[in-house]
Protein backbone atom coordinates (compact mmCIF):
# COMPACT_ATOMS: atom_id res chain seq x y z
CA UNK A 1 -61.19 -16.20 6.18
CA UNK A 2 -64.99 -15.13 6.83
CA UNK A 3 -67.59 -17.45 6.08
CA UNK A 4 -68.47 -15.37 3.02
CA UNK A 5 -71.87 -17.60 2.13
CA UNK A 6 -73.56 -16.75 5.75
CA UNK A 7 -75.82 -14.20 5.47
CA UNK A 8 -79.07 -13.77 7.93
CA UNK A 9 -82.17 -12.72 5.79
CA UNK A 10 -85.55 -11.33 7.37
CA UNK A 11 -89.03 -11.90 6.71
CA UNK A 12 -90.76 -8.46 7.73
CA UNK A 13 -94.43 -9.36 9.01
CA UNK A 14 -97.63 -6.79 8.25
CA UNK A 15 -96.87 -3.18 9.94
CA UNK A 16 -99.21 -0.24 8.44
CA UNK A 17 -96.30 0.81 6.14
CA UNK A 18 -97.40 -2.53 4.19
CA UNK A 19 -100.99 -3.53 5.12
CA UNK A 20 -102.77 -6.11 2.72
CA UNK A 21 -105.87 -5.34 1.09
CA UNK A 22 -107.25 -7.88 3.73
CA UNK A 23 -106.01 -5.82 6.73
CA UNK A 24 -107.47 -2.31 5.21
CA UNK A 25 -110.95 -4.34 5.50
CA UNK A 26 -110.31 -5.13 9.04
CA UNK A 27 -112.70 -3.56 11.52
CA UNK A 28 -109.75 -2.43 13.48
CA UNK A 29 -107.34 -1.22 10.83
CA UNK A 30 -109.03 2.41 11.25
CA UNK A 31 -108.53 2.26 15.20
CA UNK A 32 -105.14 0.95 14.54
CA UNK A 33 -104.05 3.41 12.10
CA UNK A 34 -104.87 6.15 14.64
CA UNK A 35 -102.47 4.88 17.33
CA UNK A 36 -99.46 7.14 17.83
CA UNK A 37 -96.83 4.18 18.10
CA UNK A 38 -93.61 2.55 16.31
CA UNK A 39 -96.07 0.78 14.48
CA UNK A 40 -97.86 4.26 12.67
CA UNK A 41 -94.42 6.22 12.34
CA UNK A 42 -93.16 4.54 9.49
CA UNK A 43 -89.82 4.31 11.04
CA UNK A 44 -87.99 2.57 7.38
CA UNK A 45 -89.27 5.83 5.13
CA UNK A 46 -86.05 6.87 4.14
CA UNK A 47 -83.89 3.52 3.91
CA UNK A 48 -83.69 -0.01 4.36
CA UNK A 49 -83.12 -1.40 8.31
CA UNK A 50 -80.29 -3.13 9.07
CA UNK A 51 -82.71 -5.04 12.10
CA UNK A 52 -79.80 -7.19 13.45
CA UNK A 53 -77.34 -4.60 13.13
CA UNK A 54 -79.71 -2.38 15.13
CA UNK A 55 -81.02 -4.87 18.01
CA UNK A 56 -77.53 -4.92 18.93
CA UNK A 57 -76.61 -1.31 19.18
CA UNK A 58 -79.91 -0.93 21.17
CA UNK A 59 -79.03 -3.77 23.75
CA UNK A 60 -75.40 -2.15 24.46
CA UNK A 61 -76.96 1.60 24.86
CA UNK A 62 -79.61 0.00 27.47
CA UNK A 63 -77.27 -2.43 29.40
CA UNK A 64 -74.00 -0.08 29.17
CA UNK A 65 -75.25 3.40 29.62
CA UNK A 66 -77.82 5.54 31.99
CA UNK A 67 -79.84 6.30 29.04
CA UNK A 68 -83.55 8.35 30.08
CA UNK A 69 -84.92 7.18 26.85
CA UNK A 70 -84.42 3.48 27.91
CA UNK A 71 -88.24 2.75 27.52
CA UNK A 72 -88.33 4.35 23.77
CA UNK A 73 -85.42 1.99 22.81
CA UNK A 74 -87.51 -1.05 24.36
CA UNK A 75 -90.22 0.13 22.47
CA UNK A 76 -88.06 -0.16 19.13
CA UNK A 77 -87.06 -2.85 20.15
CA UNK A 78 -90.41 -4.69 19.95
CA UNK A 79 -91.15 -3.05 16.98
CA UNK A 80 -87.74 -4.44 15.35
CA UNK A 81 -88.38 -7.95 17.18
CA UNK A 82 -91.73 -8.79 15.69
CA UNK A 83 -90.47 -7.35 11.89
CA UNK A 84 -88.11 -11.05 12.69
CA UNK A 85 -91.07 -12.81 13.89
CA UNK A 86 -89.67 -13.14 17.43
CA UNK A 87 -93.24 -11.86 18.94
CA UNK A 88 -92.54 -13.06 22.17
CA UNK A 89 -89.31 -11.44 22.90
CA UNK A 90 -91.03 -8.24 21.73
CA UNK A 91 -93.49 -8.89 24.20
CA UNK A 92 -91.36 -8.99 26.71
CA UNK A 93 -90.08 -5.89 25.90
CA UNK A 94 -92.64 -4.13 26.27
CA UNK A 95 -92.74 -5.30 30.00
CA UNK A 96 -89.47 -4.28 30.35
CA UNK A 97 -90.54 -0.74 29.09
CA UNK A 98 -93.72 -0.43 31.54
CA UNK A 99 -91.48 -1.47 34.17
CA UNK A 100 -89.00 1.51 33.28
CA UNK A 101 -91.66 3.87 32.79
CA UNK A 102 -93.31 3.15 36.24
CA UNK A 103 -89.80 3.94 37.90
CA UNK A 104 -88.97 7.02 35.99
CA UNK A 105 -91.44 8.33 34.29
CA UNK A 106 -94.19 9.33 36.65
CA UNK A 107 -94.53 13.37 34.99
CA UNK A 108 -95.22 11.81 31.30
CA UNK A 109 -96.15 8.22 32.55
CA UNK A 110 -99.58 8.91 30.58
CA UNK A 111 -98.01 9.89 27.17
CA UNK A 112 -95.67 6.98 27.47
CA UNK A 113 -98.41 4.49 28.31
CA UNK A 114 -99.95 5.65 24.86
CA UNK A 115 -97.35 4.64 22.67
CA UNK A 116 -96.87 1.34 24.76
CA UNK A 117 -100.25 -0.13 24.74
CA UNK A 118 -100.30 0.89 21.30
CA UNK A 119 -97.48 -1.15 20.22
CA UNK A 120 -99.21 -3.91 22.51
CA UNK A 121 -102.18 -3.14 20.56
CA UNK A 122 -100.01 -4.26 16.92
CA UNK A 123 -98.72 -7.06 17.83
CA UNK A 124 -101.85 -8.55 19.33
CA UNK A 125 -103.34 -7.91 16.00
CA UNK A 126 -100.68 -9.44 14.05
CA UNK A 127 -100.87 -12.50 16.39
CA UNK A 128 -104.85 -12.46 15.62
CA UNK A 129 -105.42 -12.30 19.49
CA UNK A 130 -108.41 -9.83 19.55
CA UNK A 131 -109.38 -10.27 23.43
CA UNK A 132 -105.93 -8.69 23.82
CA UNK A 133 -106.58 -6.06 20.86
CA UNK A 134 -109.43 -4.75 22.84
CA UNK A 135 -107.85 -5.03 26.40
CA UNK A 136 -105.18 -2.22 24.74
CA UNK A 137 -107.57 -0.29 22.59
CA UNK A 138 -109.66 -0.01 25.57
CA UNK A 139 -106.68 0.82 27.55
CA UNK A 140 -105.57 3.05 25.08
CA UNK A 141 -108.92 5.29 24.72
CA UNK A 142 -108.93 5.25 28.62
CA UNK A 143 -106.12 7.30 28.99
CA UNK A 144 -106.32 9.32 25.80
CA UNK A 145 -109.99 10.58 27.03
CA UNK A 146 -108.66 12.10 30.27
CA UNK A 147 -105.95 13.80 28.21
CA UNK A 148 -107.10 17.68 27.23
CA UNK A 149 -105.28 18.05 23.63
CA UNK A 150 -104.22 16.03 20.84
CA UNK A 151 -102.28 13.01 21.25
CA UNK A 152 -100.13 13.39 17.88
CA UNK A 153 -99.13 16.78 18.95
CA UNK A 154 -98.14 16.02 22.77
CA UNK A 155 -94.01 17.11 23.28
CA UNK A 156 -93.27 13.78 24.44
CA UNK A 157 -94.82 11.89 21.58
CA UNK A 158 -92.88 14.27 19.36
CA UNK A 159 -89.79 13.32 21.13
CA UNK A 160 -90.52 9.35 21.49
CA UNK A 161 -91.06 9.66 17.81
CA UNK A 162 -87.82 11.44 17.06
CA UNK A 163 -85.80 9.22 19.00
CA UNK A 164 -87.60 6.07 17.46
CA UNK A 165 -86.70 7.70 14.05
CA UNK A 166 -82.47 8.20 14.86
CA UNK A 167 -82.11 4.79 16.88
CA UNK A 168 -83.20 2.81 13.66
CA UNK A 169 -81.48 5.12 11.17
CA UNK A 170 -79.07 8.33 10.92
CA UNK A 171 -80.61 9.09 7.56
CA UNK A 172 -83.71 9.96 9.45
CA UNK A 173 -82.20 12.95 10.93
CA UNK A 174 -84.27 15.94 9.46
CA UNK A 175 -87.25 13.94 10.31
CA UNK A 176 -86.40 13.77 13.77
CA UNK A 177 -84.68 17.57 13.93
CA UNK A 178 -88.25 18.84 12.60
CA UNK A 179 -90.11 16.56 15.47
CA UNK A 180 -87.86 17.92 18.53
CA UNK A 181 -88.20 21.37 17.13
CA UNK A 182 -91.92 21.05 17.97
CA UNK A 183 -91.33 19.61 21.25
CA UNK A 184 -89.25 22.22 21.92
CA UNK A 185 -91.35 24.81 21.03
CA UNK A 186 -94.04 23.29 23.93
CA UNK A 187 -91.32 23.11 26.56
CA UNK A 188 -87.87 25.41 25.82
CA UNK A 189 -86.49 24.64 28.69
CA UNK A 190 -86.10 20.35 28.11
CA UNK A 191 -82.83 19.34 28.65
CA UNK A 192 -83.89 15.81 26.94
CA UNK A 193 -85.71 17.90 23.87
CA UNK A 194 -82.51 19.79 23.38
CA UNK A 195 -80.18 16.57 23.16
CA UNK A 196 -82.97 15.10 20.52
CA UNK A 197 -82.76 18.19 18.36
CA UNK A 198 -78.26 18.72 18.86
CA UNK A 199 -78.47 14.80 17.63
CA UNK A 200 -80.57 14.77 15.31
CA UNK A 201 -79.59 17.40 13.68
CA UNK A 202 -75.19 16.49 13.67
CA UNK A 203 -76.91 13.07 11.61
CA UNK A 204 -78.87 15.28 9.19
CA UNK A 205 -75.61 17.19 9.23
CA UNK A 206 -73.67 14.10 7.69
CA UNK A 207 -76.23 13.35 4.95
CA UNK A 208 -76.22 16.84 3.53
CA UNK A 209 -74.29 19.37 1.25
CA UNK A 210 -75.43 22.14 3.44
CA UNK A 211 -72.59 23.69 5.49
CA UNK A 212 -74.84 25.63 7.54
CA UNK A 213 -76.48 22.72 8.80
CA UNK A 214 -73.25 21.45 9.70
CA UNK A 215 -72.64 24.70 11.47
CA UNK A 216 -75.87 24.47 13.36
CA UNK A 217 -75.30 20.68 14.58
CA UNK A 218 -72.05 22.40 15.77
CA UNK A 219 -73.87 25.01 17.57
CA UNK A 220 -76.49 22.94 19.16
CA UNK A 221 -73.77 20.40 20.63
CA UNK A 222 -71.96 23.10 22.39
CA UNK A 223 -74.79 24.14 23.93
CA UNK A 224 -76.16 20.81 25.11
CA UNK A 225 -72.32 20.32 26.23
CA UNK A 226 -72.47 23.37 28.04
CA UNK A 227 -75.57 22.65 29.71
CA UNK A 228 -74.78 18.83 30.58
CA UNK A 229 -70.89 18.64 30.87
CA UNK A 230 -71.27 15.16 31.34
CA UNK A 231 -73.28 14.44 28.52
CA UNK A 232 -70.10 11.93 27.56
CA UNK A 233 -72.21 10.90 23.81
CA UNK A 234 -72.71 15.07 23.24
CA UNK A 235 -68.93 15.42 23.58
CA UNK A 236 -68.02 12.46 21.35
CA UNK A 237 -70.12 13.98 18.34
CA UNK A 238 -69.04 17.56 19.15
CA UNK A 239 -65.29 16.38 18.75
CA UNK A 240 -66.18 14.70 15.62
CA UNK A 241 -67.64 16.99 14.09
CA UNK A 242 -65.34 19.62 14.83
CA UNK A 243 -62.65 17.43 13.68
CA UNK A 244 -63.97 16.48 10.72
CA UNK A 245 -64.09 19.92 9.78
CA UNK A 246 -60.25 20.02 9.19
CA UNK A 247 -59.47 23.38 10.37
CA UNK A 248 -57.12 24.30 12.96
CA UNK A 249 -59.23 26.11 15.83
CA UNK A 250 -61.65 23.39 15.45
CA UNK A 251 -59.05 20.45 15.84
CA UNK A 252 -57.71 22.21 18.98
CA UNK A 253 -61.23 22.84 20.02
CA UNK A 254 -61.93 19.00 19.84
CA UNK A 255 -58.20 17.96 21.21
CA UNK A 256 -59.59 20.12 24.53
CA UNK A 257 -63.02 17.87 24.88
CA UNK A 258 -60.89 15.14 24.89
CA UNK A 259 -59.11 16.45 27.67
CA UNK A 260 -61.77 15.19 29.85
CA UNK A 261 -61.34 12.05 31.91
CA UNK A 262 -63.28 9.95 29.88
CA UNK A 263 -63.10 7.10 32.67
CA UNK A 264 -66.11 7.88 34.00
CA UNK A 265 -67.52 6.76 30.51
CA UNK A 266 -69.41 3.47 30.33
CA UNK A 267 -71.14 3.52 27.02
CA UNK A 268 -69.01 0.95 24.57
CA UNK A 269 -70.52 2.80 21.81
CA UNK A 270 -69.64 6.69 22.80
CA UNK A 271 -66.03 4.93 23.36
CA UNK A 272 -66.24 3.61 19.91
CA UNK A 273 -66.85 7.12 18.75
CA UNK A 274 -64.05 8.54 20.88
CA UNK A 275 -61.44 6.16 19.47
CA UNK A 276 -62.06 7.01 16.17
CA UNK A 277 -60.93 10.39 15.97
CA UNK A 278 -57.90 9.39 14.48
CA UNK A 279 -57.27 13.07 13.59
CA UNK A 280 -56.83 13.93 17.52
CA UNK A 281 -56.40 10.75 19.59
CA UNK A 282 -52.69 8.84 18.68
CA UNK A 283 -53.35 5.37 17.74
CA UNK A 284 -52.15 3.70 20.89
CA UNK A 285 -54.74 5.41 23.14
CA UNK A 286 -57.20 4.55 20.70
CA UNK A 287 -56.83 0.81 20.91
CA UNK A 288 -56.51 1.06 24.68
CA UNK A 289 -60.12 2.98 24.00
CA UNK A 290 -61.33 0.24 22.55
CA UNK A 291 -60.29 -2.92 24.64
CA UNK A 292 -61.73 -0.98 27.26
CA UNK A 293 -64.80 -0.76 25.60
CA UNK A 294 -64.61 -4.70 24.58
CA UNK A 295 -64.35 -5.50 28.38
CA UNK A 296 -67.57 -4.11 28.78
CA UNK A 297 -69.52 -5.22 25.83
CA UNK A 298 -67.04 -8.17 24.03
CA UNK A 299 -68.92 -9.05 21.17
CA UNK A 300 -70.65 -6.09 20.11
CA UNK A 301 -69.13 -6.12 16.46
CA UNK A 302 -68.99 -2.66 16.23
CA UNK A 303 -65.84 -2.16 18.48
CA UNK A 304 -64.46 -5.16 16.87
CA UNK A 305 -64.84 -3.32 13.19
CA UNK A 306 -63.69 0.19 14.43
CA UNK A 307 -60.28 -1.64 15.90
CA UNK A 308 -59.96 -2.81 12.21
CA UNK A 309 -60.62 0.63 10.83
CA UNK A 310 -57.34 1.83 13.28
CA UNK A 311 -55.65 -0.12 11.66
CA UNK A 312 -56.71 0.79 8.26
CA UNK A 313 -55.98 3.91 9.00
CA UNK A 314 -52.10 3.28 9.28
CA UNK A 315 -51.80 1.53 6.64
CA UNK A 316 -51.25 5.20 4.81
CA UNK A 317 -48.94 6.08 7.28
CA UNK A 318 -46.64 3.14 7.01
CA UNK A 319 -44.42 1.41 4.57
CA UNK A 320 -43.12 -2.08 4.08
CA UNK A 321 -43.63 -4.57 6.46
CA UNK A 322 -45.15 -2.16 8.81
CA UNK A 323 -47.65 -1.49 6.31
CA UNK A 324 -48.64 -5.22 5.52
CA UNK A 325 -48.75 -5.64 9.10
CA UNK A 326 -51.39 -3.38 9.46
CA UNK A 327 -53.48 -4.94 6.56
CA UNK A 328 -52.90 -8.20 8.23
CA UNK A 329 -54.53 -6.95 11.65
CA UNK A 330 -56.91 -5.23 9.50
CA UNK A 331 -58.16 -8.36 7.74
CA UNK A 332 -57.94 -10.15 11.02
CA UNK A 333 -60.65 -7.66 13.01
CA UNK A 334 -62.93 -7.33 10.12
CA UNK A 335 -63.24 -11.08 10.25
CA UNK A 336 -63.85 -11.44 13.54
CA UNK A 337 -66.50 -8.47 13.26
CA UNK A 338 -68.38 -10.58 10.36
CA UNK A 339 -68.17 -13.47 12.66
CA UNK A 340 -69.90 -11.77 15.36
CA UNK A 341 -72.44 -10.01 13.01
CA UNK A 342 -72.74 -12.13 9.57
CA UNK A 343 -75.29 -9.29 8.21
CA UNK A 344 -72.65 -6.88 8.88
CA UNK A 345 -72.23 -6.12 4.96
CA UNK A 346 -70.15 -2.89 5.75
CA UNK A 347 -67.23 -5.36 7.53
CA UNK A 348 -67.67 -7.61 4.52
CA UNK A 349 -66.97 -4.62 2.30
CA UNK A 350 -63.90 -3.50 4.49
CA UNK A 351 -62.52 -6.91 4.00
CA UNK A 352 -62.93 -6.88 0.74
CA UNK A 353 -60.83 -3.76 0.44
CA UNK A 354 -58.08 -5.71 2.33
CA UNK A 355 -58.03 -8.88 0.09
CA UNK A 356 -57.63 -6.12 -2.71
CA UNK A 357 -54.35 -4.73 -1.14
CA UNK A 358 -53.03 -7.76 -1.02
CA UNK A 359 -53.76 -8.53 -4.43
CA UNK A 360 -56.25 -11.86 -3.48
CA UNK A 361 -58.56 -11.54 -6.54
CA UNK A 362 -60.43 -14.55 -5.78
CA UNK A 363 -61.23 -14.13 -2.30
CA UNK A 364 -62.69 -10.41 -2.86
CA UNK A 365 -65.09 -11.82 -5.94
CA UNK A 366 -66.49 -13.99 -3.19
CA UNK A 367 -67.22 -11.16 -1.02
CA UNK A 368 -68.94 -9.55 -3.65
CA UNK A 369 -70.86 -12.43 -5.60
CA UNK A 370 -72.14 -13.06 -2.14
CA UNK A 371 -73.43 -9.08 -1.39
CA UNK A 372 -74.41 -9.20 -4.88
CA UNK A 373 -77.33 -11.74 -3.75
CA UNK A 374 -78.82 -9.70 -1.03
CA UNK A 375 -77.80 -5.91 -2.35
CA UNK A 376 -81.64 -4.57 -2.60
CA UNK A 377 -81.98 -5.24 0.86
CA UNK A 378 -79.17 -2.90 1.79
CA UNK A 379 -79.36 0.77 3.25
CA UNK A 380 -78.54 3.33 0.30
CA UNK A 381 -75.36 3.84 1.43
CA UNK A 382 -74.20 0.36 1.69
CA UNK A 383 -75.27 -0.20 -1.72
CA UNK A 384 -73.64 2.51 -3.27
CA UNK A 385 -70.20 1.64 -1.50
CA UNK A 386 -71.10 -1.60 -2.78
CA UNK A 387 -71.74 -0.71 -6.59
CA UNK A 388 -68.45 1.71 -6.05
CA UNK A 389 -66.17 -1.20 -5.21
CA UNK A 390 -67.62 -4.12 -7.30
CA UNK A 391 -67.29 -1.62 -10.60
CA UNK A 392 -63.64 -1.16 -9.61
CA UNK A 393 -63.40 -4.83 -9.29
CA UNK A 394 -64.59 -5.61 -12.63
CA UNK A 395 -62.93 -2.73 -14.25
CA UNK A 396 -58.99 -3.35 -13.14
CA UNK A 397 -59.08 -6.72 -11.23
CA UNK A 398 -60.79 -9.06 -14.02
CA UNK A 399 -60.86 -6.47 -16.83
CA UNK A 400 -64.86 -6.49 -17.61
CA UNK A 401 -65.23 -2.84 -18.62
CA UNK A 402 -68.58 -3.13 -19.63
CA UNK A 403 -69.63 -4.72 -16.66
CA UNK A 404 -67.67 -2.22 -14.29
CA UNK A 405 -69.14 0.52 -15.61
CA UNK A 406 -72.67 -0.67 -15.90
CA UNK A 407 -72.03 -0.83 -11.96
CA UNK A 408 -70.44 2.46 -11.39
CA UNK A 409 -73.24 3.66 -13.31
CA UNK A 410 -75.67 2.63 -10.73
CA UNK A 411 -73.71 3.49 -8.22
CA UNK A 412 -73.52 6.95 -9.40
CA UNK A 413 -77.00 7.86 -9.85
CA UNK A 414 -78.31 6.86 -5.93
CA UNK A 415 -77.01 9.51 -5.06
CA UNK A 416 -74.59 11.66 -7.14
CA UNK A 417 -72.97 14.18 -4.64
CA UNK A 418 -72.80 11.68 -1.76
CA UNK A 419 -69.34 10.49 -1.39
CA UNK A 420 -69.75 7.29 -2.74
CA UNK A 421 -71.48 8.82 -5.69
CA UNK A 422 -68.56 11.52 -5.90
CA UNK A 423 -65.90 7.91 -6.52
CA UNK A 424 -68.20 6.46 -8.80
CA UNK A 425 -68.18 9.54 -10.75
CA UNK A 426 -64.67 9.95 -10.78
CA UNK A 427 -63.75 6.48 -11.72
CA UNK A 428 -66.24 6.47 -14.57
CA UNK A 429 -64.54 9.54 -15.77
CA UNK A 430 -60.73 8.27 -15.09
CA UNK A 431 -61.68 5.26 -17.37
CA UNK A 432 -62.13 7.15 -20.04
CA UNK A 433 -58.55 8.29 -20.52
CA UNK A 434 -57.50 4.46 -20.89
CA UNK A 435 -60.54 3.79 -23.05
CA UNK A 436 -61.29 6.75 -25.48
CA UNK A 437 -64.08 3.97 -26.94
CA UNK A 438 -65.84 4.59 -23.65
CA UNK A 439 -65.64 8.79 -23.61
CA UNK A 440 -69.34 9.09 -25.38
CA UNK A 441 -71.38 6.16 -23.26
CA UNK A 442 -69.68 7.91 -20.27
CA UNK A 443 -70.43 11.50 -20.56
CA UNK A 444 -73.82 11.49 -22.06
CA UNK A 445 -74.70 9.31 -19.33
CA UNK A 446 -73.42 11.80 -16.65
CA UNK A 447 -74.33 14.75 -18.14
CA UNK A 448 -78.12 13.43 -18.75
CA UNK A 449 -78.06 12.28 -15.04
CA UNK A 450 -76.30 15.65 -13.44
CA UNK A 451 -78.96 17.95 -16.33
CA UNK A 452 -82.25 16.12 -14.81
CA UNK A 453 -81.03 17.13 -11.17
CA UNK A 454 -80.77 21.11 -11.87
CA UNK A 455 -83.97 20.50 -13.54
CA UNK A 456 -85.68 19.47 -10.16
């Protein structure tokens, strides 16, 4: 069983998405606020970060994989460090990121510097070391005034941006699209540009109701995969989304990219991706996917939940003792997942799901009273798979209909069409034919809710 009362909480420290009245008097917050870095881009606009969840997923990508952005996940990385505190490891990582950008950056070494001593420029601040503030302000202007244009509209600070914007979040993908469409228009021919905007634009893809947009992420992945055939990550997302389009020419299209000897493949988290095409890959090649992707990173909990989801996935495909096998390995990997990450509140949830199936009442109210206690600092989709499942608990596992549907309710209106909101919806709706008392409170509250968003 997890240790369902550890959960990691963060103390965010002063960024300019939440300066103090103090800070706006400073006679550098002006200076500051003009500095084209992690720090100014407001990187948490559209959700909650999951920082832990993140740090981790950055430190595979940069020790497993040839990534050219390297340097622009560094520089998150600081960012992300000194929201914990930990100022000195996001020190260091800037090093780390000068270091990368003197070996490979030498065409936009001076656009890359920017952001860089910005960021150095921050956390100096925050640290109320103002010898060092200077040293990178001066730094800063020294560069910038040998630069002919603006600085906010340079095609690499476009791009750093729009990477800085998907690595923390996927919800952040029409942000990003919009920035590598600029960079793009300065220099068409950017392999690196193109990638940003094909990426960028699959995540907006998965966020919206829009099939075009899903068609376009479609389009743009084809063509980055036919200009960089060994763009392994591009292939992953083109199969995915291709198969999760459910029609026929698409699945063969995708069962064709995964053709490719994938051995060449060193990036744990593009093999995480690849395994979990459950539509394409049979579920034996999928878990040989994924130890090989444990050998290289073994306790990146990501690989450890997506092995649990494999197994999720058969239990609809078996019966019996087959089936409560595959609960049973289920529950077993989503454990060890929380173990390695005890944030991870989506491996808390999937457990939670497999107490459920095996009818262990008690053990999934403990998972929830204990998300319950830290649910406003959850992304919007976590908390609305959270609101979805918790309602369900109270409405059939302890019979609280109030409760339950006071839950569904809020799950419901984050965001109605999503599908989380689509479940809440339809349980809220299904509970009315076993309690006609309920009909009125239910409908008038849907109907009010789906009227005001026509309105808009």
């Amino acid at each position: 069983m997890c240790n369902e009362g550890v959960c990691h909480r963060y103390t965010p420290c002063t960024s300019p998405g939440s300066v103090n009245m103090a800070d706006s008097e400073s006679p550098y917050n002006e200076r500051l606020q003009r500095l084209e870095c992690q720090f100014t881009w407001n990187l948490e606009r559209n959700d909650k970060l999951n920082i832990p969840d993140i740090l981790q997923t950055l430190e595979v990508k940069i020790q497993h994989a040839a990534y050219r952005n390297a340097l622009i996940m560094y520089n998150v990385k600081a960012y992300l460090l000194h929201q914990l505190r930990r100022s000195t490891e996001a020190l260091s990582c800037l090093e780390r990121s000068l270091e990368q950008l003197r070996r490979d950056h030498q065409a936009s070494a001076d656009h890359h510097f920017l952001t860089i001593y910005g960021n150095y420029a921050w956390i100096y601040y925050d640290l109320n070391n103002f010898h060092q503030v200077d040293v990178y302000l001066d730094k800063f202007q020294e560069i910038s005034s040998r630069l002919s244009f603006d600085l906010s509209h340079s095609a690499h600070t476009f791009a750093e941006r729009g990477w800085s914007l998907l690595e923390v979040g996927i919800r952040n993908g029409y942000q990003a699209a919009t920035l590598f469409k600029k960079a793009l228009e300065l220099y068409p021919d950017e392999n690196d540009f193109l990638a940003g905007l094909a990426f960028s634009t699959s995540s907006h893809a998965e966020y919206s109701e829009d099939a075009d947009i899903r068609k376009e992420a479609i389009r743009l992945l084809d063509q980055l995969v036919m200009k960089c055939p060994h763009n392994w990550e591009a292939k992953a997302c083109l199969a995915k989304m291709l198969q999760d389009t459910g029609h026929r020419k698409n699945l063969a299209k995708a069962r064709k990219l995964m053709d490719d000897d994938f051995q060449e493949c060193s990036n744990p988290e593009v093999l995480r991706i690849i395994a979990g095409l459950y539509r394409i890959i049979p579920f034996r090649k999928s878990l040989e996917i994924l130890e090989r992707a444990k050998h290289l990173a073994p306790d990146y909990h990501k690989l450890v939940q997506e092995i649990g989801h494999l197994y999720r996935h058969q239990i609809y495909h078996l019966i019996d003792d087959g089936r409560l096998r595959a609960i049973e390995e289920a529950s077993k990997f989503y454990t060890a997942a929380i173990e390695l990450m005890p944030w991870n509140m989506s491996a808390r949830m999937d457990l939670a799901e497999m107490y459920a199936l095996q009818y262990k009442n008690d053990l999934e109210g403990i998972i929830y009273s204990m998300i319950s206690s830290v649910v406003e600092s959850l992304s919007k989709d976590s908390k609305q798979r959270f609101y979805l499942q918790y309602g369900i608990y109270f409405l059939y596992k302890i019979h609280r209909p109030s409760s339950g549907i006071e839950i569904l309710k809020k799950g419901f209106q984050i965001k109605p069409n999503s599908k989380f909101g689509v479940k809440c919806k339809k349980n809220l709706t299904y509970y009315i034919l076993l309690d006609r008392t309920k009909e009125e409170e239910i409908d008038g509250f849907i109907s009010e809710l789906e009227d005001a968003r026509r309105s808009k």
